[in-house]
Structure formats: C-alpha cells, structure tokens
N, C-alpha and C. Protein backbone atom coordinates (compact mmCIF):
# COMPACT_ATOMS: atom_id res chain seq x y z
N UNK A 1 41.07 -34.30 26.01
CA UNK A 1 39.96 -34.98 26.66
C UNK A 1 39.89 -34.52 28.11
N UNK A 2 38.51 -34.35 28.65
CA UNK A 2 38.91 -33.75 30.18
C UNK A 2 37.41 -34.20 30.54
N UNK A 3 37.08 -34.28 32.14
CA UNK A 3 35.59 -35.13 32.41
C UNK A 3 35.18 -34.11 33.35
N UNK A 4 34.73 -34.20 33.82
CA UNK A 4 33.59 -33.03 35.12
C UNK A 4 33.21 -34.57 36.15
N UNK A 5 33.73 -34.75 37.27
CA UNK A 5 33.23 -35.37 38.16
C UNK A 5 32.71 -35.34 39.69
N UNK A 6 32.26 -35.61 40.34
CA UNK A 6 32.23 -34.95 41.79
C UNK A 6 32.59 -36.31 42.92
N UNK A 7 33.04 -35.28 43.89
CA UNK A 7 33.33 -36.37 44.93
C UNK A 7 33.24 -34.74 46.03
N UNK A 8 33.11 -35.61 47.15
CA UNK A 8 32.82 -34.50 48.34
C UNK A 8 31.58 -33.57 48.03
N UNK A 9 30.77 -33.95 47.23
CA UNK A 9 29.41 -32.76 47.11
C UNK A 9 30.35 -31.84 46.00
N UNK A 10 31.25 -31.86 45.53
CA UNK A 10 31.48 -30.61 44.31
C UNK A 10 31.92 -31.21 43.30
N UNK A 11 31.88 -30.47 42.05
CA UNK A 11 32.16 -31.18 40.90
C UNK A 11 33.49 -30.31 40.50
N UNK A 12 34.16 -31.23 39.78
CA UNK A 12 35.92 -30.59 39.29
C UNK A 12 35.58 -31.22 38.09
N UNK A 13 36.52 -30.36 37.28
CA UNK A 13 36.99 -30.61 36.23
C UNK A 13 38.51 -30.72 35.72
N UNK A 14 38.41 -31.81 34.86
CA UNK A 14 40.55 -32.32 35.39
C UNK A 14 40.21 -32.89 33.69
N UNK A 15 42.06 -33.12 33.33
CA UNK A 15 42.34 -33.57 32.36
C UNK A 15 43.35 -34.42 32.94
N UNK A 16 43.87 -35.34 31.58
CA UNK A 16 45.09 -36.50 32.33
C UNK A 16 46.48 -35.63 32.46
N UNK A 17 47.07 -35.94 33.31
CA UNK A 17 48.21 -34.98 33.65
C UNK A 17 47.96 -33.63 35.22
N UNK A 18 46.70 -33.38 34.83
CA UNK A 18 46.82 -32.08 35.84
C UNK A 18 46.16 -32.22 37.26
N UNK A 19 46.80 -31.53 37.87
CA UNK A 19 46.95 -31.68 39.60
C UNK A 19 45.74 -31.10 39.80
N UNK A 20 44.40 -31.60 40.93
CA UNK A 20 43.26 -30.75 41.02
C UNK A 20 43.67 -30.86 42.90
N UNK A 21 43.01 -30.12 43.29
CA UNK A 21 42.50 -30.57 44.98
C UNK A 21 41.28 -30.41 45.39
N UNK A 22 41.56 -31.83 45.89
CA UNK A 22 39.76 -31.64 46.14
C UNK A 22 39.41 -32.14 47.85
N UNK A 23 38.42 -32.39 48.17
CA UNK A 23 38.10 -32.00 49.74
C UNK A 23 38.87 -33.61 50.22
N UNK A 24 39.24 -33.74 51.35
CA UNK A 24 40.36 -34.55 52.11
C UNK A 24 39.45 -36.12 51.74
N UNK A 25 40.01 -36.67 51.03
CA UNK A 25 40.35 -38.17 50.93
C UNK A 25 40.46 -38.89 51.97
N UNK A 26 40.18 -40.19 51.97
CA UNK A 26 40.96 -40.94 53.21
C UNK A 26 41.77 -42.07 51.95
N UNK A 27 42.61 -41.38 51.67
CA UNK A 27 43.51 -42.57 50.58
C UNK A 27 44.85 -41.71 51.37
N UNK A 28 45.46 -42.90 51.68
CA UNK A 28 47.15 -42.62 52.08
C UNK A 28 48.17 -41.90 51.04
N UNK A 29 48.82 -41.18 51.09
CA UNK A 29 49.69 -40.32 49.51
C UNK A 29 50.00 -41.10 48.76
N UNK A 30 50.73 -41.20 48.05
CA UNK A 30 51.02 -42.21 46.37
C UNK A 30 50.41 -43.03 45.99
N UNK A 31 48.99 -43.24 47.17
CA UNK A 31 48.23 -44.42 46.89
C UNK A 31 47.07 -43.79 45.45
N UNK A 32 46.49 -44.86 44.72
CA UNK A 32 46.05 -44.50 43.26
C UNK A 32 44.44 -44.36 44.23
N UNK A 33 43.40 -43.70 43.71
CA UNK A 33 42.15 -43.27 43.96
C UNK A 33 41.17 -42.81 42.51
N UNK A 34 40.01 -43.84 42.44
CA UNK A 34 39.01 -43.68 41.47
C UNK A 34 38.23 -43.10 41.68
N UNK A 35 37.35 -42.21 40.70
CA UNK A 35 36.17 -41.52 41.05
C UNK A 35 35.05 -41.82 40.18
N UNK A 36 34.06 -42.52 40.20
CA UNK A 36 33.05 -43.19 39.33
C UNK A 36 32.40 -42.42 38.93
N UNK A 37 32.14 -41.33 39.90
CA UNK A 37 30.89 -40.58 39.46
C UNK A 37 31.04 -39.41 38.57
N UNK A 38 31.45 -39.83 37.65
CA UNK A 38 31.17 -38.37 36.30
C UNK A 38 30.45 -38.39 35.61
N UNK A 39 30.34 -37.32 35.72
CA UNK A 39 28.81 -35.98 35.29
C UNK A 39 28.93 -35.74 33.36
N UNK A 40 30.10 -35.65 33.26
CA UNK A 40 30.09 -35.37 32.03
C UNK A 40 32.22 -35.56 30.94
N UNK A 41 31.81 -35.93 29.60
CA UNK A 41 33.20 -36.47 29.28
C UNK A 41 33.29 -35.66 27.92
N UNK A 42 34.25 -35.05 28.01
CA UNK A 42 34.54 -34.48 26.63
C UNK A 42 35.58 -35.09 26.07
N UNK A 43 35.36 -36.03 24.74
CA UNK A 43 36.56 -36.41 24.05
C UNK A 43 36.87 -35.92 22.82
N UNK A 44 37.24 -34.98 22.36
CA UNK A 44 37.76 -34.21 20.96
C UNK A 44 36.75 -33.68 20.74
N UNK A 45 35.98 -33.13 21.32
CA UNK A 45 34.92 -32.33 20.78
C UNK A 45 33.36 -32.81 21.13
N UNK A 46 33.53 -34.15 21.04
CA UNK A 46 32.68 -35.35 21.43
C UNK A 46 31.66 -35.15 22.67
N UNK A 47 30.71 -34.42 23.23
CA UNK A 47 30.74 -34.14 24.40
C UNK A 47 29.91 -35.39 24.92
N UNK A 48 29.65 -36.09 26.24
CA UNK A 48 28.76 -37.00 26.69
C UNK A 48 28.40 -36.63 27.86
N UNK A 49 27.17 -36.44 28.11
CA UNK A 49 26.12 -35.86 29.49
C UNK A 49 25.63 -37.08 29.66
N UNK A 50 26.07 -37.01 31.02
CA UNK A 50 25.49 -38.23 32.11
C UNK A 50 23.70 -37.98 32.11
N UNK A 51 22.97 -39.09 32.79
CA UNK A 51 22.00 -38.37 33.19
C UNK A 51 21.33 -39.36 34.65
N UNK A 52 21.78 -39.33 35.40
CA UNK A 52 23.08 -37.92 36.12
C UNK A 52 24.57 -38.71 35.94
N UNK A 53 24.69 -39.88 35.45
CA UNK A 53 26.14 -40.07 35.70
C UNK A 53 26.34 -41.07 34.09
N UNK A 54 27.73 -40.48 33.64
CA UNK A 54 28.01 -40.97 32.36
C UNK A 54 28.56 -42.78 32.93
N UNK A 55 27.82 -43.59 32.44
CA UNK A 55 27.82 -45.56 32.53
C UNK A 55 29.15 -45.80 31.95
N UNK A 56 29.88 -46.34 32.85
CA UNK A 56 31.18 -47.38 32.44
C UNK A 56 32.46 -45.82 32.50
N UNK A 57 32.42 -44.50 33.11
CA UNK A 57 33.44 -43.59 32.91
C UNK A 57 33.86 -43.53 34.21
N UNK A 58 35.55 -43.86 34.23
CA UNK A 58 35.72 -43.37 35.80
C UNK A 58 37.35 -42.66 35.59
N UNK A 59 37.55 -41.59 35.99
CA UNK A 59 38.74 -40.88 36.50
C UNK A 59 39.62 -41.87 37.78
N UNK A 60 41.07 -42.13 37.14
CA UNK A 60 42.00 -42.85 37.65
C UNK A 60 43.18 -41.46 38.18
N UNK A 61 43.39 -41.73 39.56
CA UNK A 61 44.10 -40.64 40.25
C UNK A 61 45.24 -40.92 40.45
N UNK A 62 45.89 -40.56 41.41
CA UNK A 62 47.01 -40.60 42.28
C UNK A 62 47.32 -39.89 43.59
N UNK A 63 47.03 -39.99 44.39
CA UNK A 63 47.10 -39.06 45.84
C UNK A 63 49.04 -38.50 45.62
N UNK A 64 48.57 -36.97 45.87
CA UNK A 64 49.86 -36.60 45.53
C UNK A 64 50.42 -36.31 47.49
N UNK A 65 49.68 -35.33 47.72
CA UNK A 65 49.78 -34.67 49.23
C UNK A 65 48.14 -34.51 50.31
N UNK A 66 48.30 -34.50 51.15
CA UNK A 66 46.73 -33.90 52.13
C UNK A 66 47.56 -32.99 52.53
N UNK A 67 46.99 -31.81 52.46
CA UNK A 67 46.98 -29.94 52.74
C UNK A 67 46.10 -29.50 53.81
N UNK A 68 45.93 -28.46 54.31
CA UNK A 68 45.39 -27.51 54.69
C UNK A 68 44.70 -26.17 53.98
N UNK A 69 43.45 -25.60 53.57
CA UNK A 69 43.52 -24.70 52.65
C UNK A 69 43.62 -23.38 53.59
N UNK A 70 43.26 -22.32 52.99
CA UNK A 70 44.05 -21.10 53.88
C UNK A 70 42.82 -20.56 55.15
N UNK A 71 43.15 -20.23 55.74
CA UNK A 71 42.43 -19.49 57.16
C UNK A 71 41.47 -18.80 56.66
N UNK A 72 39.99 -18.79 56.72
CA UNK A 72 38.95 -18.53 57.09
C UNK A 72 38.49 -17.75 57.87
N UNK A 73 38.36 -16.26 58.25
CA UNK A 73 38.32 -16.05 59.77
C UNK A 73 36.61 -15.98 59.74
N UNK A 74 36.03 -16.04 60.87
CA UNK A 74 34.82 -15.40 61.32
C UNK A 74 35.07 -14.60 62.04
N UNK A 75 34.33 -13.29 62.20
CA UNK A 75 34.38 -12.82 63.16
C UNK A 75 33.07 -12.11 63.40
N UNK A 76 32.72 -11.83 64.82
CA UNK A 76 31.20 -11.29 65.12
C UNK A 76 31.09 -10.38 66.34
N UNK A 77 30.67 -9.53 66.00
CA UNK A 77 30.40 -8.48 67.07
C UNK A 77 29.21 -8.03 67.58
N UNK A 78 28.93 -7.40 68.65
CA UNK A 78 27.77 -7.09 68.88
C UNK A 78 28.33 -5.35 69.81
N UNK A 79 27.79 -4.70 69.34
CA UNK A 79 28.05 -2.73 69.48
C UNK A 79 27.73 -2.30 70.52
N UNK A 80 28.50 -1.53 71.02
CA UNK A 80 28.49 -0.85 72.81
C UNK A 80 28.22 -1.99 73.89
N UNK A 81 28.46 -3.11 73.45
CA UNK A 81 28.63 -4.41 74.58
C UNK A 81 30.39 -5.31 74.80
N UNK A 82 31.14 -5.14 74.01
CA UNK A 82 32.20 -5.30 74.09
C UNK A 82 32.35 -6.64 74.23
N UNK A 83 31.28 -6.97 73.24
CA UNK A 83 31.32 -8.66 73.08
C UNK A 83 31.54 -8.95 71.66
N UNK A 84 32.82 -9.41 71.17
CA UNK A 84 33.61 -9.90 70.02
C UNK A 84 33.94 -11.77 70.21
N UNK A 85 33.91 -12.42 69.23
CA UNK A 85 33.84 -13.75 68.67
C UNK A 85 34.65 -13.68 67.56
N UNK A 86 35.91 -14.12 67.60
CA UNK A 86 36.65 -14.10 66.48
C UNK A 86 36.81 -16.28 66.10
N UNK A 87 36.47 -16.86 64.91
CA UNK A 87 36.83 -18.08 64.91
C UNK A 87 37.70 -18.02 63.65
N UNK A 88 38.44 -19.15 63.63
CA UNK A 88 39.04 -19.62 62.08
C UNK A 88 38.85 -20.97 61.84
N UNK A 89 38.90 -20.95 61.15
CA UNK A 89 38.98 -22.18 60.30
C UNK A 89 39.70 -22.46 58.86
N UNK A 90 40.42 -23.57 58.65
CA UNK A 90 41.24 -24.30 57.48
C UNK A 90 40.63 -25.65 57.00
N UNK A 91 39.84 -25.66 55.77
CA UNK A 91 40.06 -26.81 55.35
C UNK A 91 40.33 -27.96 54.92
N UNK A 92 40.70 -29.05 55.19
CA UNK A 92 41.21 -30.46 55.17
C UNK A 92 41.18 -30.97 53.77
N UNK A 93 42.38 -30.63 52.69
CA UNK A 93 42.12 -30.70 51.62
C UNK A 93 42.70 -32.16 50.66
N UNK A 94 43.03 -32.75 49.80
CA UNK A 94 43.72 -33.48 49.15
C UNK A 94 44.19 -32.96 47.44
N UNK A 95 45.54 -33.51 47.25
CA UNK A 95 45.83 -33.08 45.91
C UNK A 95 46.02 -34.52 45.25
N UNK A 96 45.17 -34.40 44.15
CA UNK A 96 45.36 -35.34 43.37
C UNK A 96 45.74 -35.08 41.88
N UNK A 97 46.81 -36.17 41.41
CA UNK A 97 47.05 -35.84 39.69
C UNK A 97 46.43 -37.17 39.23
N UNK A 98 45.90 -36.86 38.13
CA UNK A 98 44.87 -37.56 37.25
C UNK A 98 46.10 -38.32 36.46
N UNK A 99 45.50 -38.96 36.21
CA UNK A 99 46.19 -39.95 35.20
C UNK A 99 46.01 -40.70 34.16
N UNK A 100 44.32 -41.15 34.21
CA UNK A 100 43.65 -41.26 33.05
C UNK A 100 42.28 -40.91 33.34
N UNK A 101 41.50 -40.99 32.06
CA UNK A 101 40.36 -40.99 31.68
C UNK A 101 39.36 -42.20 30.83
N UNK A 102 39.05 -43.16 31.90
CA UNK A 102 38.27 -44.18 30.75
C UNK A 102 37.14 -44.10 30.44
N UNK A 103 37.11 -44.11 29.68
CA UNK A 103 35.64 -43.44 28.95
C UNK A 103 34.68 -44.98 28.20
N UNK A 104 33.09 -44.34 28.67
CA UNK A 104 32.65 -45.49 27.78
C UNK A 104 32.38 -45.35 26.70
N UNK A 105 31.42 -46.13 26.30
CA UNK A 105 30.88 -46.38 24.90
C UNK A 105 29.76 -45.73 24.76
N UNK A 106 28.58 -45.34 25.78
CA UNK A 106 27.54 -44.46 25.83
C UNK A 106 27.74 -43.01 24.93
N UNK A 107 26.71 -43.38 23.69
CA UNK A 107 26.96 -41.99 22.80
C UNK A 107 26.02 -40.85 23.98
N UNK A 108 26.16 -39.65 23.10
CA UNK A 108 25.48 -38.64 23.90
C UNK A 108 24.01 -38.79 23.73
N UNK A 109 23.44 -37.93 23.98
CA UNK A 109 21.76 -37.83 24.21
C UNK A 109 21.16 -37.71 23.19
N UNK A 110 20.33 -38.56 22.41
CA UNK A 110 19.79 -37.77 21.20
C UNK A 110 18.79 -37.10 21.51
N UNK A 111 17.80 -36.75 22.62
CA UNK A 111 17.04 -35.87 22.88
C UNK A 111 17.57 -34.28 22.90
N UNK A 112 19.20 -33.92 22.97
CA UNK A 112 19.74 -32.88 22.72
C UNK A 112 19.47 -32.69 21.11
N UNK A 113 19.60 -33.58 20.36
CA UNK A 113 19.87 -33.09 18.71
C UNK A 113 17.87 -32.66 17.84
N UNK A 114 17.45 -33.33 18.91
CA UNK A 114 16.04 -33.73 18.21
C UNK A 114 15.74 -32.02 18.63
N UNK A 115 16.33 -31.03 19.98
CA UNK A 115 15.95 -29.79 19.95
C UNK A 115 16.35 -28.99 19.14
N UNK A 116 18.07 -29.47 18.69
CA UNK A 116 18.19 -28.09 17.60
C UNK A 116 17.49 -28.71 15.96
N UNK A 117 17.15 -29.80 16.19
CA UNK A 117 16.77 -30.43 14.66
C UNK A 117 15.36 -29.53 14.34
N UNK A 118 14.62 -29.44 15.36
CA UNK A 118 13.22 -28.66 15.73
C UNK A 118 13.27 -26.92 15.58
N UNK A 119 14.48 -26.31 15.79
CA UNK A 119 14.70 -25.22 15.75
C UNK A 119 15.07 -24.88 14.73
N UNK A 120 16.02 -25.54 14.12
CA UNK A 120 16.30 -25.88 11.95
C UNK A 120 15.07 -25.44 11.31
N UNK A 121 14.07 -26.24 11.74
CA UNK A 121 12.90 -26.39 10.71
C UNK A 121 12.33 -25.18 10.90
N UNK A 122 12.39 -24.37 11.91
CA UNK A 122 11.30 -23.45 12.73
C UNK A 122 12.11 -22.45 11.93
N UNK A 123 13.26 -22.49 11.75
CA UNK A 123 14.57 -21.51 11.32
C UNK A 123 13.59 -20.95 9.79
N UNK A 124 13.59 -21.29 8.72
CA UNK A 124 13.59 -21.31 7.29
C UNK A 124 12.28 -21.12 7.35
N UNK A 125 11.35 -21.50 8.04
CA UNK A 125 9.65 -21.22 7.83
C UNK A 125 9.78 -19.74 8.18
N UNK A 126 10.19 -19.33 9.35
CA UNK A 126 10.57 -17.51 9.57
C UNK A 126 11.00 -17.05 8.02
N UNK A 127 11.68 -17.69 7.31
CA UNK A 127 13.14 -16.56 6.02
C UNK A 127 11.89 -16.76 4.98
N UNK A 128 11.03 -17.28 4.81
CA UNK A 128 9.97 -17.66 3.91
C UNK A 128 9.17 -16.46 3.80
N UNK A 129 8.98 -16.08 4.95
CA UNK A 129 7.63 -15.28 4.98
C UNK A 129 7.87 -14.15 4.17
C-alpha cells in the first residue's frame, strides 16, 4: 500500500516503513506529524484518485531529523567587466518515516471505468467490419 501526498507545494510518494524528506517542518524530532492532503492511495492494486484530495485518508509520520540539503551554487558573470556574483544556497529540509496509512472508504471514480467501458464497445464494432 503506498499514497502520493503533498505538503510544502510537492507531492511524495511513501509507503509504511520508509524514510521520505520533505521541505522543513516546524514539528520538533520524534514528534509524530500528519499529512491530510493526499492526492492519491494505492491499496493492493486498488487505486483511489482524489479529486483533488482522497476524503477521510491521512499519512501518520514521525519526525526523524531537520537537515540541510546540499549547496546550490549560483553564479553570474558579466565579460570584459570583471564583475562576478557567486551565491549558495542549502535547503532547510525534514526527514520523516511513515508509519501508517489510513485509508478511507471512498471507492475510486466511476467516471474512469465508464471511459474504458466506451472504448470496449468502440473495440469489436472496428473487428466486425
């Protein structure tokens, strides 16, 4: 089972057990952290598309560490003026391990099945001819 959720403007994808990092938290380390907003839940095959957010699903965390990610440089020049701009930058990251996945009861979309049900029919009228 694994969900697609976003927090900080990006979306991750995590299963229960595995360590993701995602942009800096304000949750203190070992402290537990929820994320409501998922996009999408795969359970055994099962898939469920939010639209935009799957009702009653939220990813249960654990703040493991806050990081630094690696150096960034900018740099900018401008030719036969001997004017150089070098900047860096590191971003302010968090690691979190997942721990569960609660999932709701919301089946998936039947407006997905009603397209390939439409493409079936369209299928066999082509093998006819």
């Amino acid at each position: 089972m694994y969900a697609v959720f976003e927090t900080g403007g990006k979306q991750y994808r995590a299963s229960a057990g595995e360590l993701v990092t995602v942009e800096r938290l304000q949750t203190e380390a070992g402290k537990p952290v929820t994320f409501d907003r998922v996009l999408l839940v795969n359970n055994d095959g099962q898939v469920t598309v939010g639209a935009p957010l799957v009702d009653g699903t939220t990813v249960v965390a654990d703040v493991v560490e806050h990081k630094r990610g690696p150096k960034l440089v900018a740099f900018k020049m401008k030719r036969r003026k001997g004017h150089r701009r070098k900047v860096g930058h590191r971003q302010d990251l968090t690691v979190v391990k997942v721990k569960e996945i609660s999932s709701g009861t919301k089946a998936a979309k039947p407006k997905a099945a009603k397209k390939a049900k439409a493409k079936e029919e369209a299928a066999p009228a082509e093998g006819k001819e």
